[in-house]
N, C-alpha and C. Protein backbone atom coordinates (compact mmCIF):
# COMPACT_ATOMS: atom_id res chain seq x y z
N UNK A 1 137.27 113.20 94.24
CA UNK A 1 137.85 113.02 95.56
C UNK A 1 136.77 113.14 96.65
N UNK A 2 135.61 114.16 96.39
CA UNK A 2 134.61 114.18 97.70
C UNK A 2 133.74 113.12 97.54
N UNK A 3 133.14 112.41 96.70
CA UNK A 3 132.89 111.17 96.72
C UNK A 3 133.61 110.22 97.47
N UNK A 4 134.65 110.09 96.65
CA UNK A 4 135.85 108.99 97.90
C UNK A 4 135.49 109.40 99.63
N UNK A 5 135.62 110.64 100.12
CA UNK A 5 135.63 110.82 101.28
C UNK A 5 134.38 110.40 101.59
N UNK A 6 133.27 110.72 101.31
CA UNK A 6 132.16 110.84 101.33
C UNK A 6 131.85 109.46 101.78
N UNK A 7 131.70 108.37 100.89
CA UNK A 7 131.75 106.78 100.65
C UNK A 7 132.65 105.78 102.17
N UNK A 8 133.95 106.48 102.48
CA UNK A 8 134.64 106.47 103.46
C UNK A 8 133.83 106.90 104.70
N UNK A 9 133.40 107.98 105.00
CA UNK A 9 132.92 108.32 106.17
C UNK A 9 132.29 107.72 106.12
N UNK A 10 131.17 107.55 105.36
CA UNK A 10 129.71 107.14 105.72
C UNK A 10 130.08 105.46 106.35
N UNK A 11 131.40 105.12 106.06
CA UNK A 11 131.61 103.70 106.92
C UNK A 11 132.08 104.00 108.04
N UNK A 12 132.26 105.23 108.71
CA UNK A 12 133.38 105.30 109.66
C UNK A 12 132.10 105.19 110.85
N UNK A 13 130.95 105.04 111.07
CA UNK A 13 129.81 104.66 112.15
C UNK A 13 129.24 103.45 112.32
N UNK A 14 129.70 103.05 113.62
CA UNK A 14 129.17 101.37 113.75
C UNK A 14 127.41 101.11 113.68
N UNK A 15 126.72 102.20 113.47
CA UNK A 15 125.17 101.84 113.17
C UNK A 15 125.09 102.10 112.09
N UNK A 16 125.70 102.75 110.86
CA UNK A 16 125.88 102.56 109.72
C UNK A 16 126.40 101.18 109.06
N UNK A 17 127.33 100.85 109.84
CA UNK A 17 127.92 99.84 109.43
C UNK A 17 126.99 98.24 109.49
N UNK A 18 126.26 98.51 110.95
CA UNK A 18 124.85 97.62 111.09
C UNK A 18 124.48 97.24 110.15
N UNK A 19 124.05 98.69 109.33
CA UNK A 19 122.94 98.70 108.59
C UNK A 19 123.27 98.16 107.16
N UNK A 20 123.91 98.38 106.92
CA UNK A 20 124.91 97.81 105.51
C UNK A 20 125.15 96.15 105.48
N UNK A 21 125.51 95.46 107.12
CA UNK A 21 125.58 94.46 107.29
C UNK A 21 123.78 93.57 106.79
N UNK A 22 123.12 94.42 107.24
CA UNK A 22 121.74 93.88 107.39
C UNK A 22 121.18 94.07 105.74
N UNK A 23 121.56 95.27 105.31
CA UNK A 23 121.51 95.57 103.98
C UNK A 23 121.98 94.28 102.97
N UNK A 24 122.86 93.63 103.19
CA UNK A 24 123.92 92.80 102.42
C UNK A 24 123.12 91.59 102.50
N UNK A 25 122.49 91.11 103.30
CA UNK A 25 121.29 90.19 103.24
C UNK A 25 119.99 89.91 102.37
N UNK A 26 119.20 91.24 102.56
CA UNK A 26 118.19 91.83 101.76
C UNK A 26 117.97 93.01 101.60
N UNK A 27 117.40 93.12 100.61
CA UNK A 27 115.83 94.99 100.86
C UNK A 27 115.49 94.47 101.83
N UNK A 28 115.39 95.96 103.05
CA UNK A 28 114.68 95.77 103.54
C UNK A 28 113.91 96.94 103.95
N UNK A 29 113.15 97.14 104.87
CA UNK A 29 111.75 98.36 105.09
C UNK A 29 112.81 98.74 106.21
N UNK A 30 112.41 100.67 106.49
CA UNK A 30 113.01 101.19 107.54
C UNK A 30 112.46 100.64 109.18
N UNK A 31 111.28 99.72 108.89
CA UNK A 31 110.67 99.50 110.03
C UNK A 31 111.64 97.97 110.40
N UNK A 32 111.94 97.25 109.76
CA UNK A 32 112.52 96.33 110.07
C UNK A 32 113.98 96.52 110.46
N UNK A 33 114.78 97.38 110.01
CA UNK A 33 115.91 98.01 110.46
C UNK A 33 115.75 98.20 111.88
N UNK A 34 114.85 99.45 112.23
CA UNK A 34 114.08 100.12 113.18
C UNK A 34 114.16 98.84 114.45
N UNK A 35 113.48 97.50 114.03
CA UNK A 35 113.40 96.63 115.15
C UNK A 35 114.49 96.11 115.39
N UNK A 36 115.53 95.73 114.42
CA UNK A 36 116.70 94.75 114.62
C UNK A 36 117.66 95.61 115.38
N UNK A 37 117.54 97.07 115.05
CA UNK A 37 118.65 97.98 115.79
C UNK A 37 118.31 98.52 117.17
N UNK A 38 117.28 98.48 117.27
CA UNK A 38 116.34 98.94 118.53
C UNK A 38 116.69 100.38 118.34
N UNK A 39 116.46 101.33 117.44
CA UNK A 39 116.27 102.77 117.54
C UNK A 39 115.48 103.37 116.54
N UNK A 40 115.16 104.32 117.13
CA UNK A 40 113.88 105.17 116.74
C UNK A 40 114.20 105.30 115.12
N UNK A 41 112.98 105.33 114.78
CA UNK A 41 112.98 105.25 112.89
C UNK A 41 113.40 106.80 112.69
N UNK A 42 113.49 107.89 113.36
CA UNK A 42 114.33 109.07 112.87
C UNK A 42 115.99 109.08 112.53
N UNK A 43 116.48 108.53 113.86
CA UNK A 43 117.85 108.08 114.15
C UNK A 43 118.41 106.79 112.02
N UNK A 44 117.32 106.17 112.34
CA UNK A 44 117.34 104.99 111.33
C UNK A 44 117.27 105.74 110.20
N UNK A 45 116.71 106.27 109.74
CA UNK A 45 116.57 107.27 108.59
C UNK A 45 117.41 108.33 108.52
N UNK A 46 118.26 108.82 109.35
CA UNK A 46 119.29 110.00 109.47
C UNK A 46 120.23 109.09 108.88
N UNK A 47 120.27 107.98 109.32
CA UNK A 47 121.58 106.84 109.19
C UNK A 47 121.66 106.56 107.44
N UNK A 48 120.59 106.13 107.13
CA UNK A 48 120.22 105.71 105.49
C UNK A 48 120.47 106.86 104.69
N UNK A 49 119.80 108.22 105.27
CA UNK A 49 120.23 109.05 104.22
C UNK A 49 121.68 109.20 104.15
N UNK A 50 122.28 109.20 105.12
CA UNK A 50 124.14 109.60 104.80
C UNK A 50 124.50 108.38 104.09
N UNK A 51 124.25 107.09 103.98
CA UNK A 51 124.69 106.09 103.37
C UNK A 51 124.04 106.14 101.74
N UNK A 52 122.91 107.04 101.63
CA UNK A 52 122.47 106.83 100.53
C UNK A 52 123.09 108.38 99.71
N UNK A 53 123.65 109.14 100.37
CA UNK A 53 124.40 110.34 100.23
C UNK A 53 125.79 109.75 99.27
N UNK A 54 126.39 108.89 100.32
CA UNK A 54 127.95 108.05 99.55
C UNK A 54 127.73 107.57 98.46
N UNK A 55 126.28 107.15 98.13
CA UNK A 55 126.19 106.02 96.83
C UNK A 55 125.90 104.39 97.53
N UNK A 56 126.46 104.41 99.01
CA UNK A 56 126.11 103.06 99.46
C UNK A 56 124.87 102.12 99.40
N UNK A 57 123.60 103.38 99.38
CA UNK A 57 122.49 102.92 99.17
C UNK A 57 121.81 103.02 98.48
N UNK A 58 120.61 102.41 98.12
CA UNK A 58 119.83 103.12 97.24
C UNK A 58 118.10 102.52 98.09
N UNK A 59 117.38 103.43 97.48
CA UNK A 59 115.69 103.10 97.68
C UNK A 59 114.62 103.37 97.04
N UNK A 60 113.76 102.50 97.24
CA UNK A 60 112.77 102.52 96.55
C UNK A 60 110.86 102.98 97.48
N UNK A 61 109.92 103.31 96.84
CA UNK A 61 108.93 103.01 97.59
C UNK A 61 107.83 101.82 96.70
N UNK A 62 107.19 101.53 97.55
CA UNK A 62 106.24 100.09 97.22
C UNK A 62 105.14 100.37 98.46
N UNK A 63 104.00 101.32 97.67
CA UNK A 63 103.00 101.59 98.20
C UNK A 63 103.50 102.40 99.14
N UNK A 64 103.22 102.60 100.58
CA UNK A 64 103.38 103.39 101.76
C UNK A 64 104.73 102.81 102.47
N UNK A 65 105.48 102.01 101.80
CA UNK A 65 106.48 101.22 102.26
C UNK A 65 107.89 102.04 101.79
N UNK A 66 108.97 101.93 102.34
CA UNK A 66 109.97 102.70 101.42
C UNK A 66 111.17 101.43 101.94
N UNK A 67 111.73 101.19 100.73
CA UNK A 67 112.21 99.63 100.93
C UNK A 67 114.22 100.30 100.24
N UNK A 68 114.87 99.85 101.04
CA UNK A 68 116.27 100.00 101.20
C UNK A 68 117.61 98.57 100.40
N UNK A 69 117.92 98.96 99.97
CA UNK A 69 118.90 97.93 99.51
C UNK A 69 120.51 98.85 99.43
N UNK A 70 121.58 97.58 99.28
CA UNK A 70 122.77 98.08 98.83
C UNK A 70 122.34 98.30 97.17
N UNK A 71 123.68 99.73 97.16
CA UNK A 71 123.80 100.30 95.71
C UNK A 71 124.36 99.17 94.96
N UNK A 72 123.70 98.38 93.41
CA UNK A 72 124.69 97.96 92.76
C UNK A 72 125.67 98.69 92.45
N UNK A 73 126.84 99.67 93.24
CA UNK A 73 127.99 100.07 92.83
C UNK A 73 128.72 99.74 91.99
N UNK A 74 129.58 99.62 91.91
CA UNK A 74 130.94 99.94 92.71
C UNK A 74 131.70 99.83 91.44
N UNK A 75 133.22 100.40 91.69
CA UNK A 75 133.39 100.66 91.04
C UNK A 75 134.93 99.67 91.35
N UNK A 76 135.84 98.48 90.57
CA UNK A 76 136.91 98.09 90.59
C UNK A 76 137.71 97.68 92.56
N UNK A 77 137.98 98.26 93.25
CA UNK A 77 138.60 98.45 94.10
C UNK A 77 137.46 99.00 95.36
N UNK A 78 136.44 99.92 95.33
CA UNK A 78 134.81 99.79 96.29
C UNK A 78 134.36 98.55 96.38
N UNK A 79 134.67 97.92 95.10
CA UNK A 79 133.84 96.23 95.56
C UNK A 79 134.38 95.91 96.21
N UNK A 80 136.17 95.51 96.06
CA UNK A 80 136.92 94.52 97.03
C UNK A 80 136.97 94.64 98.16
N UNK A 81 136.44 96.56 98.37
CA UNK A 81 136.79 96.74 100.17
C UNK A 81 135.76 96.75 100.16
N UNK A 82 134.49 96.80 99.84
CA UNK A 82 133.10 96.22 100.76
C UNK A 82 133.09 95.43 100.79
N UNK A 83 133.24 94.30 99.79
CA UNK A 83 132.81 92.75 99.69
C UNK A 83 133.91 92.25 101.48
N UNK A 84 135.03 92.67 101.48
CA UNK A 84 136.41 92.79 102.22
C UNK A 84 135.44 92.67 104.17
N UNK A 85 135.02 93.62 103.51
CA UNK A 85 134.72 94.70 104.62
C UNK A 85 133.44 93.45 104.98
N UNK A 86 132.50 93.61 104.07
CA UNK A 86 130.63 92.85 104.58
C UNK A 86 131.74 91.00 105.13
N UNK A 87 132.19 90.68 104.94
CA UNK A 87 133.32 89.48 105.19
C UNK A 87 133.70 89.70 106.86
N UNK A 88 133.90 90.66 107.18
CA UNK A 88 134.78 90.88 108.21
C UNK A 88 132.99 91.64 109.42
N UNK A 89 132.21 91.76 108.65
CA UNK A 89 131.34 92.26 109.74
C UNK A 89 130.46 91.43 109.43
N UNK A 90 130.61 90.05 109.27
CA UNK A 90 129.62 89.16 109.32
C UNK A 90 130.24 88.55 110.47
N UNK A 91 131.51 88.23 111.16
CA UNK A 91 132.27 87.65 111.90
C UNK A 91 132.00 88.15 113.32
N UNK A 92 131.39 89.93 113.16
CA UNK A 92 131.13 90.68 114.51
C UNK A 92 129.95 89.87 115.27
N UNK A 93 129.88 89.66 117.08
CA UNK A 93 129.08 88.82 117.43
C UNK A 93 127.50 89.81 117.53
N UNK A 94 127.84 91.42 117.36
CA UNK A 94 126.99 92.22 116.87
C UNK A 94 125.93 91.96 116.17
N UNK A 95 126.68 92.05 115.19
CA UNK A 95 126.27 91.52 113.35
C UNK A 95 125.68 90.25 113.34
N UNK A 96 125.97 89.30 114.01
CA UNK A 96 125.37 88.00 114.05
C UNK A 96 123.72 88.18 114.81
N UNK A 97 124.06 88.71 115.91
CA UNK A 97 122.79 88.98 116.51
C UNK A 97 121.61 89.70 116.03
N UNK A 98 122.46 91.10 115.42
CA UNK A 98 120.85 91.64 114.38
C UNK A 98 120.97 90.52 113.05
N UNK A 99 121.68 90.19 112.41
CA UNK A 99 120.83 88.73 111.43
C UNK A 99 120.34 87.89 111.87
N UNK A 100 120.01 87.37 113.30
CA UNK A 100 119.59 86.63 113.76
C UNK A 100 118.37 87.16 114.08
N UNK A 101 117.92 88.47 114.76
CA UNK A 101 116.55 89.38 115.08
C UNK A 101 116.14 89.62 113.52
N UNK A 102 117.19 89.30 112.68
CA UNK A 102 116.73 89.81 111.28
C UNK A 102 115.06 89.25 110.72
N UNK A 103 115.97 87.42 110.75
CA UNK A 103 115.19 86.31 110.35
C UNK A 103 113.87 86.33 111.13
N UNK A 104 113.96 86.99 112.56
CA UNK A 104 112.28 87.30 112.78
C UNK A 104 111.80 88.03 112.76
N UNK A 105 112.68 89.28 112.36
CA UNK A 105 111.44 89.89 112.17
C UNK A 105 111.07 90.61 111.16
N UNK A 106 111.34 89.76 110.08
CA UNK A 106 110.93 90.83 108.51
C UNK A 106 110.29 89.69 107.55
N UNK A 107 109.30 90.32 106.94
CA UNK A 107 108.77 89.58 105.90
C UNK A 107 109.59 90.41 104.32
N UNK A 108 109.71 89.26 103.85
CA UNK A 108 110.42 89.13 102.61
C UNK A 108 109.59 91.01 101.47
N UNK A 109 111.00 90.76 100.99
CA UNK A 109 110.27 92.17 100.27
C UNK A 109 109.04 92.05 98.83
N UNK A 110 108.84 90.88 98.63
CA UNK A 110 107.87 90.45 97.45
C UNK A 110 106.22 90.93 98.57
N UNK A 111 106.34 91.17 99.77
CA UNK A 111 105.21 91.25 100.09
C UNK A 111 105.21 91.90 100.91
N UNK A 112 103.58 92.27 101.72
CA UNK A 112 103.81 93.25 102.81
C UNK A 112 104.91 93.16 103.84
N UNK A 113 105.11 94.28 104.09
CA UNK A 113 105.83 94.40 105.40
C UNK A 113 105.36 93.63 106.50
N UNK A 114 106.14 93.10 107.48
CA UNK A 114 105.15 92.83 108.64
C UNK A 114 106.34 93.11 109.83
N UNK A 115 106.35 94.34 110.37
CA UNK A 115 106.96 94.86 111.02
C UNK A 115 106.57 94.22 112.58
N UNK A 116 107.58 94.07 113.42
CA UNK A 116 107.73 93.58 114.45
C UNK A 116 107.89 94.78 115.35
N UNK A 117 107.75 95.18 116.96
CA UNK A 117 108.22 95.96 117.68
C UNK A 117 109.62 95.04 118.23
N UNK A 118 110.71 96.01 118.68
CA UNK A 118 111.75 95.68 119.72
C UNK A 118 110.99 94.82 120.52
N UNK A 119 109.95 95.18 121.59
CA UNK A 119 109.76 94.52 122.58
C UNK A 119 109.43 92.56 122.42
N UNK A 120 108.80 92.66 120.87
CA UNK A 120 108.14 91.55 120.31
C UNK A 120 109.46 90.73 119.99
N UNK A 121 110.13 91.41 119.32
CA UNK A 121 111.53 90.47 118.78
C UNK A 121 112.11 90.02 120.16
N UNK A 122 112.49 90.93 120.96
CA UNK A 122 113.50 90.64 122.35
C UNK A 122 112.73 89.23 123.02
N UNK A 123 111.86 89.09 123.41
CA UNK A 123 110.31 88.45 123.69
C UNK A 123 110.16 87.20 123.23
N UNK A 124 110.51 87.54 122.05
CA UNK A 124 110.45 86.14 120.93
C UNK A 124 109.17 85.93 121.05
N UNK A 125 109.02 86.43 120.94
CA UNK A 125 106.52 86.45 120.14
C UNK A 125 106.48 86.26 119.14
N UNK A 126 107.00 85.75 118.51
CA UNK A 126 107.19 85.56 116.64
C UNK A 126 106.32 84.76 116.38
């Protein structure tokens, strides 16, 4: 049962929920999160660990890099309400906008990072 709750809360925050959206795309680095959300990589990392607390997440490191993906979960009825759920927050005009800051500013996870600042993405210096 504290799992269940656990898994639940950790959706009940709309920068959690961001992040899961952005998650559902690719791995990605806390620095690229960091730019698409415009907040400080502490805030960003407080956020990941409670999601990686539920089981929502999982991570890896790759060199000095520490690279984020969704958990292959789930279990019967977790899939249908995330899959449910990543459906319904792809539709947010939110959600559209960081996948859209997404596409500039992250290099694919087969290779280095190439982290962007907020100011660079907003800017469009790409």
């Amino acid at each position: 049962m504290k799992q269940l709750v656990s898994y639940h809360k950790a959706l009940c925050d709309e920068t959690r929920l961001r992040i899961i959206a952005l998650l559902a795309e690719q791995e990605l680095c806390v620095c690229n999160i960091t730019a698409v959300l415009s907040l400080p990589q502490s805030t960003v990392s407080r956020h990941l660990a409670v999601l990686r607390g539920a089981g929502l997440v999982e991570d890896r490191r790759h060199g000095t890099w520490m690279w984020y993906s969704l958990a292959p979960i789930w279990h019967g009825s977790q899939t249908t309400f995330l899959w449910s759920l990543l459906t319904d927050l792809r539709q947010q005009e939110q959600v559209q906008r960081d996948r859209a800051l997404l596409s500039l500013s992250c290099a694919p996870a087969t290779q280095e990072a190439s982290c962007l600042s907020t100011q660079e993405l907003q800017e469009g210096d790409v």
